[in-house]
N, C-alpha and C. Protein backbone atom coordinates (compact mmCIF):
# COMPACT_ATOMS: atom_id res chain seq x y z
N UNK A 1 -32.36 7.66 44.06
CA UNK A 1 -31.95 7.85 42.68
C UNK A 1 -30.53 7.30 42.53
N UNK A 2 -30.39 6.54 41.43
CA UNK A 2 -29.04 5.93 41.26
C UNK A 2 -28.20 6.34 40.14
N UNK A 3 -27.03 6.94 40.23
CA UNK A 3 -26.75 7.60 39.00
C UNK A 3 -24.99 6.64 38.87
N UNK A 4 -24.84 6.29 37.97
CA UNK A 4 -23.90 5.25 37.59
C UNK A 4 -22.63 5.56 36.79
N UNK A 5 -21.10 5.96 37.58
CA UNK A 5 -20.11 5.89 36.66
C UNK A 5 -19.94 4.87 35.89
N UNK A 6 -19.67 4.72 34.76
CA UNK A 6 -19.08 3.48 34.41
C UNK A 6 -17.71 3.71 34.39
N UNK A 7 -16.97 2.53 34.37
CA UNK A 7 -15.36 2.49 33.97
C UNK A 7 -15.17 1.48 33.57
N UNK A 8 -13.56 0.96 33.48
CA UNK A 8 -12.96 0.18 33.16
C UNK A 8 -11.84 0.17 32.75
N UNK A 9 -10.81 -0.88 32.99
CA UNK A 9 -9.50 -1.19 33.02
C UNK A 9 -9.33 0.09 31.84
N UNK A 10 -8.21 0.75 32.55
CA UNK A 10 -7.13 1.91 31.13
C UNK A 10 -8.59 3.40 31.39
N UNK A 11 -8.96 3.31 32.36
CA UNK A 11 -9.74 4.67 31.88
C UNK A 11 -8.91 5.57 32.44
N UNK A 12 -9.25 6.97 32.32
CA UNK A 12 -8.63 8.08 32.68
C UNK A 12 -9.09 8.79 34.53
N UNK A 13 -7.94 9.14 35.33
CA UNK A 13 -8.13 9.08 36.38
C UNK A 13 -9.38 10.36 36.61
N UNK A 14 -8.40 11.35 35.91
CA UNK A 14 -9.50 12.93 36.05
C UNK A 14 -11.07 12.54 35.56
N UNK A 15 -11.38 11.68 34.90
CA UNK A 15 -12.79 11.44 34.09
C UNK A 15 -13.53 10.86 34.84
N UNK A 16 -12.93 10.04 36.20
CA UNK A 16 -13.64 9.28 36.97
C UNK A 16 -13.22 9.63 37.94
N UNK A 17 -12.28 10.43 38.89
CA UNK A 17 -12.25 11.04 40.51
C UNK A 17 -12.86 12.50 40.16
N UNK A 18 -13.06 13.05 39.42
CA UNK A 18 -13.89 14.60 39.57
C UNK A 18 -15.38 14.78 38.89
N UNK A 19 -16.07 13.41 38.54
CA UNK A 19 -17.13 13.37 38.25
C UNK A 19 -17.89 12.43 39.55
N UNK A 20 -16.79 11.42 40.45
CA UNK A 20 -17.63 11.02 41.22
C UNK A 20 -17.72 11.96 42.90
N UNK A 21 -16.47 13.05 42.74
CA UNK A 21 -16.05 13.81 43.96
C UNK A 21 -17.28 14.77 43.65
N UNK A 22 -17.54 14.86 42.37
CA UNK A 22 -18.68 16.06 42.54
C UNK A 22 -20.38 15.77 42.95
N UNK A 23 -20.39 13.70 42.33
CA UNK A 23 -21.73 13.63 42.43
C UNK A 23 -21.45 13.16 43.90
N UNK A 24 -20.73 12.95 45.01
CA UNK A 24 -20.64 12.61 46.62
C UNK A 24 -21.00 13.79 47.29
N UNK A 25 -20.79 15.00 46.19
CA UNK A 25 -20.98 16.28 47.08
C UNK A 25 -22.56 16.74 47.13
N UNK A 26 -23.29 16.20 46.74
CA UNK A 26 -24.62 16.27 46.47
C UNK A 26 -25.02 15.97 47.49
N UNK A 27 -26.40 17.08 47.83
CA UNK A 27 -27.15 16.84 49.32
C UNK A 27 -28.23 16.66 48.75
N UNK A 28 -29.03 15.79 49.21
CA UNK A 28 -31.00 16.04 49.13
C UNK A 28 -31.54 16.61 49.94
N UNK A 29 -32.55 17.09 50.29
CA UNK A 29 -33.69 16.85 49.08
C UNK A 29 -32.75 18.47 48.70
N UNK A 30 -32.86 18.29 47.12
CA UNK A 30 -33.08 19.18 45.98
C UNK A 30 -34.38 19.25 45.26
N UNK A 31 -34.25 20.73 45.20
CA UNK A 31 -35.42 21.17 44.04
C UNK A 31 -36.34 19.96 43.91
N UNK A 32 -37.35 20.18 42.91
CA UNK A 32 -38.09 19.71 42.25
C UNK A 32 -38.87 18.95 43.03
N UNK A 33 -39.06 19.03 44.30
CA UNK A 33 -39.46 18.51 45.51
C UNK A 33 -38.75 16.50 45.81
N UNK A 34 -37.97 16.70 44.82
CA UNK A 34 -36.77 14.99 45.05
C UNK A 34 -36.58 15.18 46.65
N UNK A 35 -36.77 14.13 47.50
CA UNK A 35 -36.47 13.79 48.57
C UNK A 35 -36.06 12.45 48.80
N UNK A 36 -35.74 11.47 47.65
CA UNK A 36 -35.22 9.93 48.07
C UNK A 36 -33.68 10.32 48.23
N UNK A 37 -33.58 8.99 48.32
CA UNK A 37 -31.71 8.54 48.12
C UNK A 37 -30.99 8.80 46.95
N UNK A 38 -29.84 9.30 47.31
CA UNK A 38 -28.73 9.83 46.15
C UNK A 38 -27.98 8.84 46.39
N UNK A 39 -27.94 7.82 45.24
CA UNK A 39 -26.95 6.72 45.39
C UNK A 39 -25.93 6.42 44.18
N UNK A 40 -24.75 7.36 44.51
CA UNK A 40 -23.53 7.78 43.28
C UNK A 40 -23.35 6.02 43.37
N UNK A 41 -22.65 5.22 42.67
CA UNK A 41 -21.49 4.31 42.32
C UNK A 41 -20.70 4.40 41.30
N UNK A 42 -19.62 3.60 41.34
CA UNK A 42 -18.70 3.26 39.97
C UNK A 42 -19.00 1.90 39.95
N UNK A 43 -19.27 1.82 38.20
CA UNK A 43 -19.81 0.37 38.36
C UNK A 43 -18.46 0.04 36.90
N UNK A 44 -18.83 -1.37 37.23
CA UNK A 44 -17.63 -1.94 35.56
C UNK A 44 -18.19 -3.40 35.87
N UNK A 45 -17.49 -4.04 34.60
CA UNK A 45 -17.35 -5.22 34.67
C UNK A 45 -17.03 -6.83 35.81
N UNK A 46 -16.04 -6.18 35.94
CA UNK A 46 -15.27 -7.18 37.23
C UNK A 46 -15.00 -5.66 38.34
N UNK A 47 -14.52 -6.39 39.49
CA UNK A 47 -14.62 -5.92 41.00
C UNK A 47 -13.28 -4.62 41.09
N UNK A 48 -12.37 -4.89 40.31
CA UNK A 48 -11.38 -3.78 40.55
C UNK A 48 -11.24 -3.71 39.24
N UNK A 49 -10.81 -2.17 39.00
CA UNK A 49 -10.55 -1.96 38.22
C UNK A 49 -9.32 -0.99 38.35
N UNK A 50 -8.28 -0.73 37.06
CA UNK A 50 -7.23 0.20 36.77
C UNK A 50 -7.09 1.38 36.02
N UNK A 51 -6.65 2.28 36.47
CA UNK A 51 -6.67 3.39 35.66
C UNK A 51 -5.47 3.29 34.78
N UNK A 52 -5.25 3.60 33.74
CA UNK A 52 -3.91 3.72 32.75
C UNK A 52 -3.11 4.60 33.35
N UNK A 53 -2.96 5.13 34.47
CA UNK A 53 -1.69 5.97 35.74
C UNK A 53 -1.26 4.59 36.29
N UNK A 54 -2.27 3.39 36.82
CA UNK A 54 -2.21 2.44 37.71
C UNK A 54 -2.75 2.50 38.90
N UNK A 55 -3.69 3.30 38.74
CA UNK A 55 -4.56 3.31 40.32
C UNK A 55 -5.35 1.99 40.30
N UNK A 56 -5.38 1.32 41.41
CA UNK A 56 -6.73 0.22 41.26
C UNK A 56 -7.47 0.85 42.30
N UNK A 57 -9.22 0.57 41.85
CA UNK A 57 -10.08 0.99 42.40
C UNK A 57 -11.31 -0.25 42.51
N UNK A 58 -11.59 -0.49 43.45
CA UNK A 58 -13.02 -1.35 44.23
C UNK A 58 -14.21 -0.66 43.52
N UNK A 59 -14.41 -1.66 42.85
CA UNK A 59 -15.95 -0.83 42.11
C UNK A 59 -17.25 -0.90 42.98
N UNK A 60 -18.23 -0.64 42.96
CA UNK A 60 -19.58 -0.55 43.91
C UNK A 60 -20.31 -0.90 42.95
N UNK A 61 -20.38 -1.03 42.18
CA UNK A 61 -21.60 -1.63 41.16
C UNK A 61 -21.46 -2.18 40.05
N UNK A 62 -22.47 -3.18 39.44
CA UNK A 62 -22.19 -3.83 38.19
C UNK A 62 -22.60 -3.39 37.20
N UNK A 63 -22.58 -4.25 35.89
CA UNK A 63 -22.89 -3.79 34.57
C UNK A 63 -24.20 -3.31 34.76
N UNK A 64 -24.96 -4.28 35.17
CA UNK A 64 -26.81 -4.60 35.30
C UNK A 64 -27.20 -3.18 36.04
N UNK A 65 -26.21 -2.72 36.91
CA UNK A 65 -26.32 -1.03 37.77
C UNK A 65 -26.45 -0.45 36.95
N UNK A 66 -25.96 0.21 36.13
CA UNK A 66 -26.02 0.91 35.09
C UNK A 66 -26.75 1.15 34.42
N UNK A 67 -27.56 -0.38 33.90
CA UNK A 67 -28.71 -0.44 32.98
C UNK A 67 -29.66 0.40 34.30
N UNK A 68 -29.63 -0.04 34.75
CA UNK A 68 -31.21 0.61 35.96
C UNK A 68 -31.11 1.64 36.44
N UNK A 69 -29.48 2.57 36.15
CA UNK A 69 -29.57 3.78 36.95
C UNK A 69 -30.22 4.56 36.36
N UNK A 70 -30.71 5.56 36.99
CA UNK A 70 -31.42 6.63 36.37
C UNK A 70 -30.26 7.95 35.70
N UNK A 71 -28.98 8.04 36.34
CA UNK A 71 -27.79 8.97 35.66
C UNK A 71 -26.93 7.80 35.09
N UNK A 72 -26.16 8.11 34.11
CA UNK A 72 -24.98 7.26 33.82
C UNK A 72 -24.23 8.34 33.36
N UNK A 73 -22.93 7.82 33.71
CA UNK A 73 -21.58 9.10 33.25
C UNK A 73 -20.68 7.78 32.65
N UNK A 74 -20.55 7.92 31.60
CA UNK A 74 -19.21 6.77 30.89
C UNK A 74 -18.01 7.56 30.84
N UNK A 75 -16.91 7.35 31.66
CA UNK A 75 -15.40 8.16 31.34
C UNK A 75 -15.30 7.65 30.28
N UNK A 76 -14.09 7.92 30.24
CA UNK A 76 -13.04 7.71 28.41
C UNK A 76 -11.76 7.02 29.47
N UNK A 77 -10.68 6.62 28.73
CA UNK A 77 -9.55 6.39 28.84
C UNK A 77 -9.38 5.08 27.62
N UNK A 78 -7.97 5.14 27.59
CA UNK A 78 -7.58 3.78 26.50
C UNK A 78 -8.20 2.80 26.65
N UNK A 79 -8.74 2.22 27.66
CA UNK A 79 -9.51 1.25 27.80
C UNK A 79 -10.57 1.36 27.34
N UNK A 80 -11.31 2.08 26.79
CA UNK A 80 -12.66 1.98 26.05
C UNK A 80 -12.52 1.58 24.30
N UNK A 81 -11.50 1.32 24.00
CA UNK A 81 -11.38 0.90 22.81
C UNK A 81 -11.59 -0.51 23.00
N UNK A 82 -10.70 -1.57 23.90
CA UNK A 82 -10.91 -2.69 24.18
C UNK A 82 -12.63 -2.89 24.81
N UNK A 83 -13.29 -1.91 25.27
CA UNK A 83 -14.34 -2.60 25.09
C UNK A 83 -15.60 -2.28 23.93
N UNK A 84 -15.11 -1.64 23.42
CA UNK A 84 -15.68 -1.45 22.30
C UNK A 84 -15.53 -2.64 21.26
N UNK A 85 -14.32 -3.14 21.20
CA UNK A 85 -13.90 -4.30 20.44
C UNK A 85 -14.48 -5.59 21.04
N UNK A 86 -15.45 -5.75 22.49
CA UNK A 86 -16.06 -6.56 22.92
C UNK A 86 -17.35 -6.74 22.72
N UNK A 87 -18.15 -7.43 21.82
CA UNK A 87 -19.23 -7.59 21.43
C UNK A 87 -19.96 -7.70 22.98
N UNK A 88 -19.78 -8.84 23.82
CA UNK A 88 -20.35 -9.40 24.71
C UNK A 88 -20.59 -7.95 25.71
N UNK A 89 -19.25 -7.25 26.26
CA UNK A 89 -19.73 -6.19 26.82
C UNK A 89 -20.51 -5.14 26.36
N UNK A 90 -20.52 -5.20 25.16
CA UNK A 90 -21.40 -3.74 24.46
C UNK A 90 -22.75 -3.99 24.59
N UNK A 91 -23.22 -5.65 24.53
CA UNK A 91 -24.67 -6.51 24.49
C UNK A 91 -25.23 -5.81 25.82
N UNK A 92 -24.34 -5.73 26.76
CA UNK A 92 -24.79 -5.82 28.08
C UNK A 92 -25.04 -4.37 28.66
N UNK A 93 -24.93 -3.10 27.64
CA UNK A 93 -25.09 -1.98 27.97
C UNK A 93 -26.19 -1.63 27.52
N UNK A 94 -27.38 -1.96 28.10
CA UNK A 94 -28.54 -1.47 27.12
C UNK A 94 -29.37 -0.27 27.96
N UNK A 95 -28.60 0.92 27.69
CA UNK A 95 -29.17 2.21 28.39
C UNK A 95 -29.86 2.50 27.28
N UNK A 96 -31.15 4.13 27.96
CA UNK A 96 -32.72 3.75 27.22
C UNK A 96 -32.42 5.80 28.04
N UNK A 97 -32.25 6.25 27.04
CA UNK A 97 -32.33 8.04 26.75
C UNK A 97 -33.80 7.76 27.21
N UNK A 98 -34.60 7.34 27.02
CA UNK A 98 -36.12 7.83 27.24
C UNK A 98 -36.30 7.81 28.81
N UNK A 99 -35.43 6.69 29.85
CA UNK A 99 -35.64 7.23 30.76
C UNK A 99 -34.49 7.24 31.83
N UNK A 100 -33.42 7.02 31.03
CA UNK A 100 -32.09 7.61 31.54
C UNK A 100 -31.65 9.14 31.76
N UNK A 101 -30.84 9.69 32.25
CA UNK A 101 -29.79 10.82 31.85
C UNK A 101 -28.22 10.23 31.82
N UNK A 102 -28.10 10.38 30.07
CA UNK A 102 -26.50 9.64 29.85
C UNK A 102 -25.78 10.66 29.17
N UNK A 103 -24.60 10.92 30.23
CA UNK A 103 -23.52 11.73 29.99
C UNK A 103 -22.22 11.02 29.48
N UNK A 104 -20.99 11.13 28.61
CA UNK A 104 -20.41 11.04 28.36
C UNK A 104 -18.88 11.72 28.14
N UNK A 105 -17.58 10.82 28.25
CA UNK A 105 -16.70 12.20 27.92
C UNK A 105 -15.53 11.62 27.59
N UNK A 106 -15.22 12.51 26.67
CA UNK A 106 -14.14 12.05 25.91
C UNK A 106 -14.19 10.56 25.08
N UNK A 107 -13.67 9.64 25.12
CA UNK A 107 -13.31 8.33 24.38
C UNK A 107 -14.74 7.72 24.90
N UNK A 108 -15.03 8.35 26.03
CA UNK A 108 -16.69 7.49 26.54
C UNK A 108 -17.88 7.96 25.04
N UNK A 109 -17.66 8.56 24.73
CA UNK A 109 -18.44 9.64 23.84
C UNK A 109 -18.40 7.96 22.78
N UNK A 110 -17.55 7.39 21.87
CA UNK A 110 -17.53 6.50 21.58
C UNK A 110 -17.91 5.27 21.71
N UNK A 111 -18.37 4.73 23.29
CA UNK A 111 -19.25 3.93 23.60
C UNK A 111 -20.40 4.52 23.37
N UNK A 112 -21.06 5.24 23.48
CA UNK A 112 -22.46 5.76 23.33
C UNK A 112 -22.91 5.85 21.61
N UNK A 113 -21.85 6.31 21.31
CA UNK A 113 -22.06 6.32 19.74
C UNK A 113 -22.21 4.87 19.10
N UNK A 114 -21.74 4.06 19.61
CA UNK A 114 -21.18 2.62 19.07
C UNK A 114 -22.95 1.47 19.48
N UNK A 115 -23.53 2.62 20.45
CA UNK A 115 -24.97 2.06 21.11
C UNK A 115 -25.61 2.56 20.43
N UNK A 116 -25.85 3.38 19.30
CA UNK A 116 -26.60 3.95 18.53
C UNK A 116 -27.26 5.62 19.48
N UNK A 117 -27.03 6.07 20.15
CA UNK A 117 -27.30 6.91 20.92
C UNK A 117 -27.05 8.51 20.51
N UNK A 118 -26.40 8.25 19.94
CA UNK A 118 -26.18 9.87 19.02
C UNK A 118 -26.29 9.45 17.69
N UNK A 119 -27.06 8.75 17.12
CA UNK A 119 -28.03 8.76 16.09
C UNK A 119 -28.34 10.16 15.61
N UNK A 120 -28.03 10.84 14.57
CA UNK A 120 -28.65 12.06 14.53
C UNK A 120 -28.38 13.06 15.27
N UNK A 121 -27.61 13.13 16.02
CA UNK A 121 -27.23 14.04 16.57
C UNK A 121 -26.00 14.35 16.78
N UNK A 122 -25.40 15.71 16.92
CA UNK A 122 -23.91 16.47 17.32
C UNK A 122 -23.47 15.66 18.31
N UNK A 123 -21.92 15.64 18.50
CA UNK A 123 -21.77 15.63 20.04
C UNK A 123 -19.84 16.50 20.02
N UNK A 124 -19.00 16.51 21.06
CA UNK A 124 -18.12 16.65 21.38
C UNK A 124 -17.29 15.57 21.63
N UNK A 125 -15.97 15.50 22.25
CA UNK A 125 -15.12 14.64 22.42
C UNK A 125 -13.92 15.43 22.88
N UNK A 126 -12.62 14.93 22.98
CA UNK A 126 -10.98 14.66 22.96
C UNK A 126 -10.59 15.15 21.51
N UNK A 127 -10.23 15.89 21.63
CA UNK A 127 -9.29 16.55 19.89
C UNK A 127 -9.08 15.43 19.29
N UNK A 128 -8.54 14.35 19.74
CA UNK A 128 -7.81 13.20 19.48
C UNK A 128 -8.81 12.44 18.90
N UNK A 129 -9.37 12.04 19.55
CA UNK A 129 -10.89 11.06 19.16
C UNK A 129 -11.54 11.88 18.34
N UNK A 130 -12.21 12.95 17.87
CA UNK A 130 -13.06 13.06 16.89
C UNK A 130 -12.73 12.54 15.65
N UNK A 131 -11.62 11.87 14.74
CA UNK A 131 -11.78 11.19 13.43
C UNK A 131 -12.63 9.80 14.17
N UNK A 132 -11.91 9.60 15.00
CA UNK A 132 -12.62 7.85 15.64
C UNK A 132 -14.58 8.40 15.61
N UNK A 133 -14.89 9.57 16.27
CA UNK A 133 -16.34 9.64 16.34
C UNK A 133 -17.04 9.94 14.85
N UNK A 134 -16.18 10.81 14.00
CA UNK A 134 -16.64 11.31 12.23
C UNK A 134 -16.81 9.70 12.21
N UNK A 135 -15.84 8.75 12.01
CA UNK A 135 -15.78 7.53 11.46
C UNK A 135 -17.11 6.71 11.72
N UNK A 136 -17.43 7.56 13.14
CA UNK A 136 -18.86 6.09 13.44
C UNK A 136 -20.08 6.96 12.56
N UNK A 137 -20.35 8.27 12.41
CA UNK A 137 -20.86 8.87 11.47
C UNK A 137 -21.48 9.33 12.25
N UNK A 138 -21.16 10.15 13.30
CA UNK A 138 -21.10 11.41 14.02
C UNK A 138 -20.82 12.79 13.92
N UNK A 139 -22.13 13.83 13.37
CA UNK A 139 -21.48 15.25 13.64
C UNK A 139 -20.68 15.77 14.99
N UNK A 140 -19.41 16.03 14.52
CA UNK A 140 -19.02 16.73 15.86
C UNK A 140 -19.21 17.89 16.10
N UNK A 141 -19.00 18.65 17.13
CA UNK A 141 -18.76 20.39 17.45
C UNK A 141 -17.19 20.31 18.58
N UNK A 142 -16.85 21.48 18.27
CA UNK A 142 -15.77 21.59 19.08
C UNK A 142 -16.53 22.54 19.81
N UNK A 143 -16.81 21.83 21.60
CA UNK A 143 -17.14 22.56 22.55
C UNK A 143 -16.97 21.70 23.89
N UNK A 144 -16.94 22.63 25.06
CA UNK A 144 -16.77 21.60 26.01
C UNK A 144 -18.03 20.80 26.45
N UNK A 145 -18.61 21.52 26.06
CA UNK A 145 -20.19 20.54 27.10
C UNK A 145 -21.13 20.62 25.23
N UNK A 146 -22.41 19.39 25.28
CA UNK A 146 -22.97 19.58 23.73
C UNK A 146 -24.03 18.85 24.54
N UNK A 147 -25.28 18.94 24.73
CA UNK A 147 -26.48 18.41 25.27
C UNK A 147 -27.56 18.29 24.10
N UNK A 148 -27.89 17.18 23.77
CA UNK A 148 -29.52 17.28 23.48
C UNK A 148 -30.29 16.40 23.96
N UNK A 149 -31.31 17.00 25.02
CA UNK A 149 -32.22 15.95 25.86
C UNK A 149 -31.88 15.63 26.88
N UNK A 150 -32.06 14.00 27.21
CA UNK A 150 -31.25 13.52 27.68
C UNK A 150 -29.56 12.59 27.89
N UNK A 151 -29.11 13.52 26.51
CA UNK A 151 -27.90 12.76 26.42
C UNK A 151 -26.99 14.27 26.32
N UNK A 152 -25.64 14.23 26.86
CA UNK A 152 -24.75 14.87 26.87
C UNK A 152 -23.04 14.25 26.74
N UNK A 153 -22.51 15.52 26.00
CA UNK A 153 -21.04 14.96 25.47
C UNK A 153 -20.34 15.97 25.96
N UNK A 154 -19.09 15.69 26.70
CA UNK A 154 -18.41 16.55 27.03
C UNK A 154 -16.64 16.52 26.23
N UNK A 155 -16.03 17.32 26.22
CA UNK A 155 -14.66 16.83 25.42
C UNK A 155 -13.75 18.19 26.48
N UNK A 156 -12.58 17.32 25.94
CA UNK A 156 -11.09 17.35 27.24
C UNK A 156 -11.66 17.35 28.80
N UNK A 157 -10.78 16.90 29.94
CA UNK A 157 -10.55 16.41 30.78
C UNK A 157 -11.50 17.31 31.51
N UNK A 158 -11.27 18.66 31.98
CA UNK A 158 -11.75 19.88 32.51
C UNK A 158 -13.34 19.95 32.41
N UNK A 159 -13.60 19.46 31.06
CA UNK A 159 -15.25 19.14 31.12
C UNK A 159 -16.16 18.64 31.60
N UNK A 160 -15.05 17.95 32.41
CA UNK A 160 -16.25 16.77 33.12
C UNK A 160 -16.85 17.33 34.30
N UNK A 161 -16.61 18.96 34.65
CA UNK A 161 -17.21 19.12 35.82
C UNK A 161 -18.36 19.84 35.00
N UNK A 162 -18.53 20.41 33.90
CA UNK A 162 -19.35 20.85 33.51
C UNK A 162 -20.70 19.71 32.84
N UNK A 163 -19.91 18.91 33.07
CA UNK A 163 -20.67 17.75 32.10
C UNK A 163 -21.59 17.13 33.58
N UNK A 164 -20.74 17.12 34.62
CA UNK A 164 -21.20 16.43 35.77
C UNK A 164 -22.81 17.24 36.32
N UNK A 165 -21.99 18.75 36.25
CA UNK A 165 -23.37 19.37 36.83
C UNK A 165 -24.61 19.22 35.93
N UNK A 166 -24.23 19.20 34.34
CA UNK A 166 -25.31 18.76 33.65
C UNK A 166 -26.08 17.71 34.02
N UNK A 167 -25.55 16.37 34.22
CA UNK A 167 -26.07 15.64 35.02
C UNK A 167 -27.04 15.47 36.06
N UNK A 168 -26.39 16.39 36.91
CA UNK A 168 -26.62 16.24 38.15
C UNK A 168 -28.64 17.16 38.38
N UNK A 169 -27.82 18.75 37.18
CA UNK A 169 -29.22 19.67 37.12
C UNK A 169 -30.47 18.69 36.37
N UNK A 170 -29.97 17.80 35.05
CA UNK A 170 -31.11 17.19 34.45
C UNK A 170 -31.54 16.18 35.44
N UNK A 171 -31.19 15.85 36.86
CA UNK A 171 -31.67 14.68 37.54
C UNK A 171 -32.60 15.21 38.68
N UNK A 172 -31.85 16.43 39.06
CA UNK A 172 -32.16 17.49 40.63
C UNK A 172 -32.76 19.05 40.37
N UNK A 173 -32.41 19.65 38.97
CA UNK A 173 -32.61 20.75 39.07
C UNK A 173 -31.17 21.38 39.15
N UNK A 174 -31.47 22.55 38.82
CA UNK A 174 -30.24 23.75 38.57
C UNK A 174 -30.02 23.78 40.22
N UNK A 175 -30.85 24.00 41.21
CA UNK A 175 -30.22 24.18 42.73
C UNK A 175 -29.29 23.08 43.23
N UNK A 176 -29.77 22.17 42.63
CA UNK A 176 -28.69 21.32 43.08
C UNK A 176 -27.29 21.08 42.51
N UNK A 177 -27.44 21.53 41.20
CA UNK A 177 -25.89 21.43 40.50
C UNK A 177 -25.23 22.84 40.95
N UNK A 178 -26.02 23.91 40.99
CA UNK A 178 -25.43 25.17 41.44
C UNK A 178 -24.50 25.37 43.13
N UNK A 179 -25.11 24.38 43.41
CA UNK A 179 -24.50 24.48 45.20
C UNK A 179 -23.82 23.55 44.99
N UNK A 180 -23.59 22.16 44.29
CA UNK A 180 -21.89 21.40 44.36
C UNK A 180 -21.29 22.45 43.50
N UNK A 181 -21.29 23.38 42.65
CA UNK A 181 -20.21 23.82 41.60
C UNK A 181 -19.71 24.99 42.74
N UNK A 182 -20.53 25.70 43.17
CA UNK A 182 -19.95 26.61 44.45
C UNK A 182 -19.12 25.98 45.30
N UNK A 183 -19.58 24.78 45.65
CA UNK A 183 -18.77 24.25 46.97
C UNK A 183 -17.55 24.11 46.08
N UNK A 184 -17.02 24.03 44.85
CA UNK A 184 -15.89 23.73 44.27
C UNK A 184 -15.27 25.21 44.07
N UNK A 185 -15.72 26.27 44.83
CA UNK A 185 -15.32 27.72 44.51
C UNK A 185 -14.40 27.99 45.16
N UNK A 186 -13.03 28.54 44.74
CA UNK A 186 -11.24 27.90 45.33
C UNK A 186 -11.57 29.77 45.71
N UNK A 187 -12.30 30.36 45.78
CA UNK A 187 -12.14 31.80 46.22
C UNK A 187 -12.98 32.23 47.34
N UNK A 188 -13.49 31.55 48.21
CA UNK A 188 -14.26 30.91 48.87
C UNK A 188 -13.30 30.80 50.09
């Protein structure tokens, strides 16, 4: 099973090191009798990418990854405006809710919207970003995690672990998101 960060130049560091630290922590076989390969990547455009702190990071996968994964998690950071303003990259995102699980968070929430993907439906975001999501003609809610189906929105930084296990349960089952969120138990 291939479940796909996306990023790109200016994203946010927390949106993409604690959504991919949580899906590495994943063991198989989980539930639902799943016994293949758990194959996390960060995928983008070109080969390295930057965080708006200045981290550069070696990506593991491409655009075309994404389309075929079966999870996708889109961070947010400033950089998702510039690709939003890219026709050519937006062409090339053609994820499919019918047999995806696509999570989102924060400013990522905006690529998904911009794909027609919350069509009709609520979602969450960044305090900041919800006029940008009203504008695409998006109901919002102020909450951290907002699911319908297979698509989920998470909003501020902290969400993304809640957003992750969503992920992780709509791919594996609740046993499997329940034992990475424990292993993250600081009382332990």
């Amino acid at each position: 099973m291939k479940v796909a960060v996306l990023a790109y130049d200016g994203f946010t560091d927390v949106d993409l090191f604690l959504p991919w630290d949580f899906l590495w922590r994943v063991k198989v076989p989980y539930g639902a009798g799943y016994t293949g390969e758990w194959q996390p990547m960060i995928c983008a455009d070109k080969p390295v990418i930057t965080s708006y702190s200045g981290v550069p990071i070696n990506v593991s996968g491409s655009i075309e990854d994404v389309v075929t994964a079966d999870g996708v998690f889109v961070v947010s950071g400033d950089g998702s405006r510039a690709k939003l303003a890219d026709p050519a990259y937006m062409a090339r995102l053609k994820l499919d809710p019918g047999r995806q699980r696509i999570a989102a968070i924060d400013s990522g929430v905006l690529i998904i919207a911009a794909l027609g993907l919350l069509r009709g439906l609520s979602a969450t975001t960044y305090s900041t970003v919800f006029p940008e999501l009203e504008a695409m003609g998006v109901t919002t809610r102020r909450a951290p995690l907002v699911a319908h189906g297979s698509i989920a929105t998470g909003g501020g930084c902290l969400a993304g672990l809640e957003l992750t296990a969503w992920l992780v349960e709509s791919l594996l089952g609740k046993d499997a998101a329940d034992a990475v969120l424990r292993s993250f138990d600081r009382t332990s």
